[in-house]
PDB file of N, CA and C in Angstrom:
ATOM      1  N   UNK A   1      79.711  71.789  64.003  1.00  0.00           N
ATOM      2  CA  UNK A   1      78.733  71.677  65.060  1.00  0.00           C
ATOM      3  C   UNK A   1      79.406  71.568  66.431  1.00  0.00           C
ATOM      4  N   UNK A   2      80.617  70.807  66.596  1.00  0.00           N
ATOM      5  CA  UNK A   2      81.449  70.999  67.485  1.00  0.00           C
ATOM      6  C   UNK A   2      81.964  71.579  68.182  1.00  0.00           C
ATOM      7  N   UNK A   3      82.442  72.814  67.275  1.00  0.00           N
ATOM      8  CA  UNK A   3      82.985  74.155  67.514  1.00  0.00           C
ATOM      9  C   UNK A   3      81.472  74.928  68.314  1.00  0.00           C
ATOM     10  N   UNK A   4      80.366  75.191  67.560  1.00  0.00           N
ATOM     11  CA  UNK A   4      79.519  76.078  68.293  1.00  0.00           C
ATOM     12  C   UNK A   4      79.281  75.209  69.600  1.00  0.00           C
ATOM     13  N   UNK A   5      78.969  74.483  69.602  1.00  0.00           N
ATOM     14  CA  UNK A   5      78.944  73.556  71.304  1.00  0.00           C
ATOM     15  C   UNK A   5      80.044  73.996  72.310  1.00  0.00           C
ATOM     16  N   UNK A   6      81.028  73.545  71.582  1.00  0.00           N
ATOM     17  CA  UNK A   6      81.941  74.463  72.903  1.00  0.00           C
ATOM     18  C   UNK A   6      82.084  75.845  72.884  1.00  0.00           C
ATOM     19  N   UNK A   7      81.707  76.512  71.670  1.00  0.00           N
ATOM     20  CA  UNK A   7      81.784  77.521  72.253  1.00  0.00           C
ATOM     21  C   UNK A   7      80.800  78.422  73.175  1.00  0.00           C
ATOM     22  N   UNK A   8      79.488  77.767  72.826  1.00  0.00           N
ATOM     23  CA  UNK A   8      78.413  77.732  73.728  1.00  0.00           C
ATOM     24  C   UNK A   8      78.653  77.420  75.070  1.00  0.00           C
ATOM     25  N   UNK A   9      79.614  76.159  75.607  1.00  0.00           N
ATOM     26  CA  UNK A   9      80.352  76.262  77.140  1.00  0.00           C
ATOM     27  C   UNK A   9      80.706  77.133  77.609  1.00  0.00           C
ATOM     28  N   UNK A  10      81.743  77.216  77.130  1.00  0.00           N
ATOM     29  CA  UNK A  10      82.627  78.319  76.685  1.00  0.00           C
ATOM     30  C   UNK A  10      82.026  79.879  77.483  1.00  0.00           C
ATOM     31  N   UNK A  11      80.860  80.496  76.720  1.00  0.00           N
ATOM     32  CA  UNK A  11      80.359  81.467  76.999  1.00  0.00           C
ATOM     33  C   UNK A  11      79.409  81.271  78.460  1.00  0.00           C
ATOM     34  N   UNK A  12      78.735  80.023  78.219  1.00  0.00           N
ATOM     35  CA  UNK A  12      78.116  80.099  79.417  1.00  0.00           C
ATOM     36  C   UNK A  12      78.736  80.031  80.952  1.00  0.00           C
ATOM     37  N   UNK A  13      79.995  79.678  80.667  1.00  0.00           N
ATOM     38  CA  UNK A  13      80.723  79.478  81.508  1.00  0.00           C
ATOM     39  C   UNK A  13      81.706  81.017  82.440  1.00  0.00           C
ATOM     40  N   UNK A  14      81.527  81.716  81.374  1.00  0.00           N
ATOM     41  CA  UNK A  14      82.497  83.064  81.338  1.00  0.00           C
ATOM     42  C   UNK A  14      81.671  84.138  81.593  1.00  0.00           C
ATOM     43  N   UNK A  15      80.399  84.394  81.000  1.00  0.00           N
ATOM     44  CA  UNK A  15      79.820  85.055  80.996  1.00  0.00           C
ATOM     45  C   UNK A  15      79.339  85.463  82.593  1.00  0.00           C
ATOM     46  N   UNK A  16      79.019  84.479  83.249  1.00  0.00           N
ATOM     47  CA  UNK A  16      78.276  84.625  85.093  1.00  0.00           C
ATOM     48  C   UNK A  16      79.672  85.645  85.538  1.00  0.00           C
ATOM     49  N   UNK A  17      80.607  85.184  85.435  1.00  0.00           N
ATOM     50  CA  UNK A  17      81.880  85.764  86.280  1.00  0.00           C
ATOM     51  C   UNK A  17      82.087  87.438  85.716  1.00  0.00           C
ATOM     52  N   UNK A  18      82.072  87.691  84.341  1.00  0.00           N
ATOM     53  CA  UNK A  18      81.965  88.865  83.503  1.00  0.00           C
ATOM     54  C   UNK A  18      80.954  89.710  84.126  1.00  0.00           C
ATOM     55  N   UNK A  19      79.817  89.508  84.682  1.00  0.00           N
ATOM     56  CA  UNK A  19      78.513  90.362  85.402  1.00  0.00           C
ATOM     57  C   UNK A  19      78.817  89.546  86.955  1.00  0.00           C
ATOM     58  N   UNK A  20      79.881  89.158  87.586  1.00  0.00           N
ATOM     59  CA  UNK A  20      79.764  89.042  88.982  1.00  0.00           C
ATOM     60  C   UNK A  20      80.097  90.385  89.420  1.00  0.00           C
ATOM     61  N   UNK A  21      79.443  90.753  90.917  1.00  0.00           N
ATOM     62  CA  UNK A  21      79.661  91.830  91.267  1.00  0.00           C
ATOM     63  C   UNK A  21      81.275  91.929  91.421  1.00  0.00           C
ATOM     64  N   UNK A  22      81.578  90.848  91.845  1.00  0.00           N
ATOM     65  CA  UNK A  22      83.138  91.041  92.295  1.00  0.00           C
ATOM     66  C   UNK A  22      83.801  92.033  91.176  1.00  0.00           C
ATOM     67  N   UNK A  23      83.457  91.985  89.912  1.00  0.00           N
ATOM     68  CA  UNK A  23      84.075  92.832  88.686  1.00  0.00           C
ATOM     69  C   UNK A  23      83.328  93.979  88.511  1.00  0.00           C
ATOM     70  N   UNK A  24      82.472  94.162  88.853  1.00  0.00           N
ATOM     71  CA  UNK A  24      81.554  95.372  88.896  1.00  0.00           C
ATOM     72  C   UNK A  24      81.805  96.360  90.084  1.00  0.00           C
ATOM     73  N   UNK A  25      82.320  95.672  91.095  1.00  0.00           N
ATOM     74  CA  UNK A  25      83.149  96.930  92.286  1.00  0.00           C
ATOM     75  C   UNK A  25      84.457  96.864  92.343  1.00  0.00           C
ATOM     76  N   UNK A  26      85.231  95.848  91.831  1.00  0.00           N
ATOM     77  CA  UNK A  26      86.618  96.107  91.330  1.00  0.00           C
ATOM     78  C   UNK A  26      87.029  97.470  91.709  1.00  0.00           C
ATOM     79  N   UNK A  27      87.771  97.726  92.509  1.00  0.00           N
ATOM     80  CA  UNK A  27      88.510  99.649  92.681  1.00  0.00           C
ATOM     81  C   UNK A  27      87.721 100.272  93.500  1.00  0.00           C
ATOM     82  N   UNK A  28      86.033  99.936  93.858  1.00  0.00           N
ATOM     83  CA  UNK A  28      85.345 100.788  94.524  1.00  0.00           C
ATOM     84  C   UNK A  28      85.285 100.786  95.825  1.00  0.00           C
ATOM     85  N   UNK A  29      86.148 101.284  96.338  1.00  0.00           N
ATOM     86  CA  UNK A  29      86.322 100.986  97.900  1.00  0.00           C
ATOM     87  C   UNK A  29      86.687 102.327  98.683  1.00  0.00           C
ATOM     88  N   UNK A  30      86.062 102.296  99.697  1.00  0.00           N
ATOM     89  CA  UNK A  30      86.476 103.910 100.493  1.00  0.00           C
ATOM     90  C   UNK A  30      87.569 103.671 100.814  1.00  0.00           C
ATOM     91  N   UNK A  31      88.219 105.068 100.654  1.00  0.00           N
ATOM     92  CA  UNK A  31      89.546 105.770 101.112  1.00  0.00           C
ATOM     93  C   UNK A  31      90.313 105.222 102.247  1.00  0.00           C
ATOM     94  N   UNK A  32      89.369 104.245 103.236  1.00  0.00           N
ATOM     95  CA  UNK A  32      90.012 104.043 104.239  1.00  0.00           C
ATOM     96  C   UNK A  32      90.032 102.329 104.254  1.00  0.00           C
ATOM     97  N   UNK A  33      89.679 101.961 102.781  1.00  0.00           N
ATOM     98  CA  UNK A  33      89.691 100.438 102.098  1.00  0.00           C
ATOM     99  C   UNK A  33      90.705 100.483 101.092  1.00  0.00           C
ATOM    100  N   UNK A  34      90.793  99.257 101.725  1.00  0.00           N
ATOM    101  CA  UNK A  34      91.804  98.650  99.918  1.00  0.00           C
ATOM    102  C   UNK A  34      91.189  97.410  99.672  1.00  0.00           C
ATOM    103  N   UNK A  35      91.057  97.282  98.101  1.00  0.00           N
ATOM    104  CA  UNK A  35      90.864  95.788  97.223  1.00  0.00           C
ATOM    105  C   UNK A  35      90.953  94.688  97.645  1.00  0.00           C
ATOM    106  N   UNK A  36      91.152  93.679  97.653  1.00  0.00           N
ATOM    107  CA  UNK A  36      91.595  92.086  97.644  1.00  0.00           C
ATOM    108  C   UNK A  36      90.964  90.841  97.361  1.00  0.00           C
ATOM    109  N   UNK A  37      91.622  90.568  96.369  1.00  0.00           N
ATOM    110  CA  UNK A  37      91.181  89.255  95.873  1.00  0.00           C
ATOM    111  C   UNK A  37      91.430  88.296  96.834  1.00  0.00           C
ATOM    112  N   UNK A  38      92.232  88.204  97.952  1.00  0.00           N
ATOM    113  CA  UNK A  38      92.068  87.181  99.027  1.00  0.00           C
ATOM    114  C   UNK A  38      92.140  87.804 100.283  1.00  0.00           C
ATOM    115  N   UNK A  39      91.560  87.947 101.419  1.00  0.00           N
ATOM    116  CA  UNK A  39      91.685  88.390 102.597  1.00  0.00           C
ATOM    117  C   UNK A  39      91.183  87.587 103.315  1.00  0.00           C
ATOM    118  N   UNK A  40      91.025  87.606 104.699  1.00  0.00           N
ATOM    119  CA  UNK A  40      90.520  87.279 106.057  1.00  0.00           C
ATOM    120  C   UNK A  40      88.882  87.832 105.580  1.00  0.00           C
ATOM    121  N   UNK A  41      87.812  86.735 106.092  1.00  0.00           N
ATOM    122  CA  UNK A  41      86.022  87.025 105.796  1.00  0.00           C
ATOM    123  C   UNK A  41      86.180  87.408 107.811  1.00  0.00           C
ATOM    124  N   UNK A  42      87.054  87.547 108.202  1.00  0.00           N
ATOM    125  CA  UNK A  42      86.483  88.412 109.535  1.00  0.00           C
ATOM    126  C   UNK A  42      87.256  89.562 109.696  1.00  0.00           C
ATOM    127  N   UNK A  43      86.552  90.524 109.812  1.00  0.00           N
ATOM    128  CA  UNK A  43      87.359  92.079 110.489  1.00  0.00           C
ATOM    129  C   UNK A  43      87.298  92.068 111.293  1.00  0.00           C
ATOM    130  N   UNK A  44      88.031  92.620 112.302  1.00  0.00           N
ATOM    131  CA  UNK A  44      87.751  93.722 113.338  1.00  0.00           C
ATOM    132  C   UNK A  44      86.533  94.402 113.558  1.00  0.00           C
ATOM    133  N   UNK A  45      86.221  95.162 114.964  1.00  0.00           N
ATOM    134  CA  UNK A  45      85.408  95.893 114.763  1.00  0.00           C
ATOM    135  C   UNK A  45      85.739  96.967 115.976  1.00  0.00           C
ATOM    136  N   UNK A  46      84.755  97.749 116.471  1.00  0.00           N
ATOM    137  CA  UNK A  46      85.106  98.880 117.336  1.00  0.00           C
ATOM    138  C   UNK A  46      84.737  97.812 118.293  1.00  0.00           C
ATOM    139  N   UNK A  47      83.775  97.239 118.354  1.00  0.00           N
ATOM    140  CA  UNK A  47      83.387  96.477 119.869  1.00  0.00           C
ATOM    141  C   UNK A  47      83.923  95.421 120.043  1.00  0.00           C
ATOM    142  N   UNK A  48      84.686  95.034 119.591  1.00  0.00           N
ATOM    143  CA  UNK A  48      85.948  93.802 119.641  1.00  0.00           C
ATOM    144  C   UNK A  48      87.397  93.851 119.321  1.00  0.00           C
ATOM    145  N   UNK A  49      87.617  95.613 119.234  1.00  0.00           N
ATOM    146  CA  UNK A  49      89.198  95.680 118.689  1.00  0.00           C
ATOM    147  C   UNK A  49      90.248  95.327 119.873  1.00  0.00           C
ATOM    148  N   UNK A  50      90.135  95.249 121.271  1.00  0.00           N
ATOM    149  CA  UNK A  50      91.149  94.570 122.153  1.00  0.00           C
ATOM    150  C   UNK A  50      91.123  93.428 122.384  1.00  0.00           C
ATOM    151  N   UNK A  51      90.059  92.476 121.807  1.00  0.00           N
ATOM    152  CA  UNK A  51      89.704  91.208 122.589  1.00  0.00           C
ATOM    153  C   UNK A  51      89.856  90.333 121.385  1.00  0.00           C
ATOM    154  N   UNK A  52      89.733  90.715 120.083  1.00  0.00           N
ATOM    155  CA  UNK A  52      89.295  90.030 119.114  1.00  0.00           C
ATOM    156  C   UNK A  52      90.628  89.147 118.833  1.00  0.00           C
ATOM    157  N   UNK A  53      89.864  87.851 118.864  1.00  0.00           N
ATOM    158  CA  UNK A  53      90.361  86.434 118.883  1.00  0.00           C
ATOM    159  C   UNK A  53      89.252  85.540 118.652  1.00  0.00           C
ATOM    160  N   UNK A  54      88.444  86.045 117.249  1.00  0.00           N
ATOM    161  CA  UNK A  54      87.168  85.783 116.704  1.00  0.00           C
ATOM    162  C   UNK A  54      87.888  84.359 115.989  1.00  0.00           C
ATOM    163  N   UNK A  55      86.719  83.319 116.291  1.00  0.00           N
ATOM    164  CA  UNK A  55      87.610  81.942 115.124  1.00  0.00           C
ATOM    165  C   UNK A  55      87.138  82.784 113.869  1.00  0.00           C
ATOM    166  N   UNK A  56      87.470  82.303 112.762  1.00  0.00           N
ATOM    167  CA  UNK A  56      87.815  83.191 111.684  1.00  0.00           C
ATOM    168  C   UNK A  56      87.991  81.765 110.183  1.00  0.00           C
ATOM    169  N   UNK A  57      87.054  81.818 109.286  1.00  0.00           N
ATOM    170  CA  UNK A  57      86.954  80.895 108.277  1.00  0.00           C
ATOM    171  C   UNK A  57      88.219  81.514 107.380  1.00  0.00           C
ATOM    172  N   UNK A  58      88.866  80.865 107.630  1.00  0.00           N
ATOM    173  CA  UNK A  58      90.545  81.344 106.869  1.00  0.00           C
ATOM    174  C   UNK A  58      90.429  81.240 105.154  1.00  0.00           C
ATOM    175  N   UNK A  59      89.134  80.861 104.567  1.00  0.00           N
ATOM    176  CA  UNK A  59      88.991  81.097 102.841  1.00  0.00           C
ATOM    177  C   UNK A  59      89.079  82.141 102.837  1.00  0.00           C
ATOM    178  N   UNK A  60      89.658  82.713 101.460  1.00  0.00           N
ATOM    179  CA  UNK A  60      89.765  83.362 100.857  1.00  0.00           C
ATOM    180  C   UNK A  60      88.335  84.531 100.724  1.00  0.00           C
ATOM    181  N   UNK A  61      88.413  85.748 100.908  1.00  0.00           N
ATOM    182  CA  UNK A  61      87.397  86.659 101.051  1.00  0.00           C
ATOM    183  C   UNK A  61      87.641  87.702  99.551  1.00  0.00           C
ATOM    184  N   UNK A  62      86.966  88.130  98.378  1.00  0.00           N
ATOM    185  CA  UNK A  62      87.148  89.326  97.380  1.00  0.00           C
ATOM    186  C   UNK A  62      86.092  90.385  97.981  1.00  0.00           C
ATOM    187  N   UNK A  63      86.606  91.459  98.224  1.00  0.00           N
ATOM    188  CA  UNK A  63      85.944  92.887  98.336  1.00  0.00           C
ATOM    189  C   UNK A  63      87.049  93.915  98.798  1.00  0.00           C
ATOM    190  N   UNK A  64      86.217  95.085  99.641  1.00  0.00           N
ATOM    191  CA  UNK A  64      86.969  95.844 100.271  1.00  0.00           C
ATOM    192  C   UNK A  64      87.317  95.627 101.652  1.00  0.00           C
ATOM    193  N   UNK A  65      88.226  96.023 102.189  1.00  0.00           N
ATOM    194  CA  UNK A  65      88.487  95.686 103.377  1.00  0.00           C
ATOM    195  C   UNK A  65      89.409  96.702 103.901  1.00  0.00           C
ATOM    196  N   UNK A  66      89.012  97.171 105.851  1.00  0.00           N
ATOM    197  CA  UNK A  66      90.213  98.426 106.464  1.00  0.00           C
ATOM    198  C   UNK A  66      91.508  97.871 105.719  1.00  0.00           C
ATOM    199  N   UNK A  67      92.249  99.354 105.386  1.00  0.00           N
ATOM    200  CA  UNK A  67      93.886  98.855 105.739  1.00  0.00           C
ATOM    201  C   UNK A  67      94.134  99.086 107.053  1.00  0.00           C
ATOM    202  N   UNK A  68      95.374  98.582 107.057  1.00  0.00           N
ATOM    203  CA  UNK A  68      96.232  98.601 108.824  1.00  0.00           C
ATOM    204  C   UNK A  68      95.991  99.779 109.469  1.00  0.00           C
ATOM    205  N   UNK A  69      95.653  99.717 110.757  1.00  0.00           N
ATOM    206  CA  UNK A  69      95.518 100.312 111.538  1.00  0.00           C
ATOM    207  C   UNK A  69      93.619 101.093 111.823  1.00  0.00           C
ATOM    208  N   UNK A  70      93.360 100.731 111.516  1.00  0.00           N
ATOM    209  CA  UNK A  70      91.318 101.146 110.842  1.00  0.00           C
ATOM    210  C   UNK A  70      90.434  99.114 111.477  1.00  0.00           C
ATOM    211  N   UNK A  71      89.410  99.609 111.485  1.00  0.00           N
ATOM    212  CA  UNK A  71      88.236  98.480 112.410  1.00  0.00           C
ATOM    213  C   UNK A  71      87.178  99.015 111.270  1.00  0.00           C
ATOM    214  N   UNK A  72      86.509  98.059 112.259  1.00  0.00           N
ATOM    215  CA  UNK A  72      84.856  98.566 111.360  1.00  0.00           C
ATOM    216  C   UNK A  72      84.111  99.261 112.560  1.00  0.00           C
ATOM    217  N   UNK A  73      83.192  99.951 112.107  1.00  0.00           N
ATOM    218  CA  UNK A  73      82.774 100.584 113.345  1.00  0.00           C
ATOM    219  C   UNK A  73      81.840  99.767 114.063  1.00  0.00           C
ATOM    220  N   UNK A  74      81.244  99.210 113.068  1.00  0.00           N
ATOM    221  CA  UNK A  74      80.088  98.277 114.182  1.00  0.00           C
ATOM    222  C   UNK A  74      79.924  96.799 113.381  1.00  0.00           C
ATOM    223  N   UNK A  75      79.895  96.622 111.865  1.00  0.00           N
ATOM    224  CA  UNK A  75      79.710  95.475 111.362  1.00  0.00           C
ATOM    225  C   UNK A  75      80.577  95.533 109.939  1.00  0.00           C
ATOM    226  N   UNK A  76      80.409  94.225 109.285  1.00  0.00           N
ATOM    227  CA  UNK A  76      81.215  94.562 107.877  1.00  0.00           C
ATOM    228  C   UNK A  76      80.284  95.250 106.692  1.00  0.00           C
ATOM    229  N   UNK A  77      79.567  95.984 107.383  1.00  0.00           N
ATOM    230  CA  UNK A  77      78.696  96.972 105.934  1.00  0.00           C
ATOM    231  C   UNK A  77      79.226  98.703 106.396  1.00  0.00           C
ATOM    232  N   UNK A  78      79.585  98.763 107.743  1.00  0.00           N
ATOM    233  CA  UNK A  78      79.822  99.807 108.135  1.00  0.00           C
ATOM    234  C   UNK A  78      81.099 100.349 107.559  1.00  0.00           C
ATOM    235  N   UNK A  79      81.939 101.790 107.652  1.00  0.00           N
ATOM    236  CA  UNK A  79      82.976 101.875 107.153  1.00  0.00           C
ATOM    237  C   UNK A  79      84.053 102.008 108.017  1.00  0.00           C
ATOM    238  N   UNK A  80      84.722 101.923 107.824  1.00  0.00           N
ATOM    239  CA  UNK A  80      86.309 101.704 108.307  1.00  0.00           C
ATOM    240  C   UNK A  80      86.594 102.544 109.738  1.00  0.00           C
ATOM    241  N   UNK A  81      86.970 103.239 110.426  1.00  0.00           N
ATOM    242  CA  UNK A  81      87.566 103.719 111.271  1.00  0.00           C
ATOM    243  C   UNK A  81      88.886 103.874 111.963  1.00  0.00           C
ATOM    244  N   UNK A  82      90.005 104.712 112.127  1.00  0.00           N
ATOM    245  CA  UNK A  82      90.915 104.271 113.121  1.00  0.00           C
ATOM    246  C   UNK A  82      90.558 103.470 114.551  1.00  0.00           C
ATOM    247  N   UNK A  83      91.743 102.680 114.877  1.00  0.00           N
ATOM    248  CA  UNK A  83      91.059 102.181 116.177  1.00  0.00           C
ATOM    249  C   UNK A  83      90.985 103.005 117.301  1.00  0.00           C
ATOM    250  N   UNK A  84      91.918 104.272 116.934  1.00  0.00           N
ATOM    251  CA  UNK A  84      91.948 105.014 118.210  1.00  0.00           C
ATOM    252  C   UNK A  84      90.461 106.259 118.256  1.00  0.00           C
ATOM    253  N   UNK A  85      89.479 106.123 117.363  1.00  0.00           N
ATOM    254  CA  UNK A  85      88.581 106.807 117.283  1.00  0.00           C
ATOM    255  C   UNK A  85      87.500 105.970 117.849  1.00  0.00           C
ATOM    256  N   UNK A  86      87.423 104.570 118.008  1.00  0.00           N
ATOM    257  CA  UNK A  86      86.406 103.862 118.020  1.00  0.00           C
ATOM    258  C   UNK A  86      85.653 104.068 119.878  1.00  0.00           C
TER     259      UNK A  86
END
């Protein structure tokens, strides 16, 4: 009886994270994104790429995010951009 109890934890415990989106977009990121299990929760953007000195919640962020040298064009749903296009 022991055994099914924990393993009943066990599952309930594992299972939420198994159907989190975070594992369900795993890899799905545009061409001008890469992955990360930890990043910066503030980007860049086109209307703040010379000034930006945004305070910035330094936890840990999982999704996609620009690589170097790319902004967002207007918010973090938008996609990536060079900065010299913005």
């Amino acid at each position: 009886m022991a055994y099914v109890r924990i393993s009943f934890i066990v599952l309930a415990l594992f299972v939420p994270l198994l159907i989190d989106c975070r594992f369900i977009n795993y890899g799905i990121c545009r061409p001008d994104e890469s992955y990360s299990l930890c990043s910066t929760q503030c980007e860049q953007t086109c209307a703040d790429k010379d000034t930006w000195q945004q305070p910035c919640n330094h936890m840990c962020a999982i999704g996609c995010f620009c690589i170097d040298g790319y902004v967002r064009q207007s918010d973090k749903n938008s996609p990536c951009i060079k900065k010299s296009e913005c």
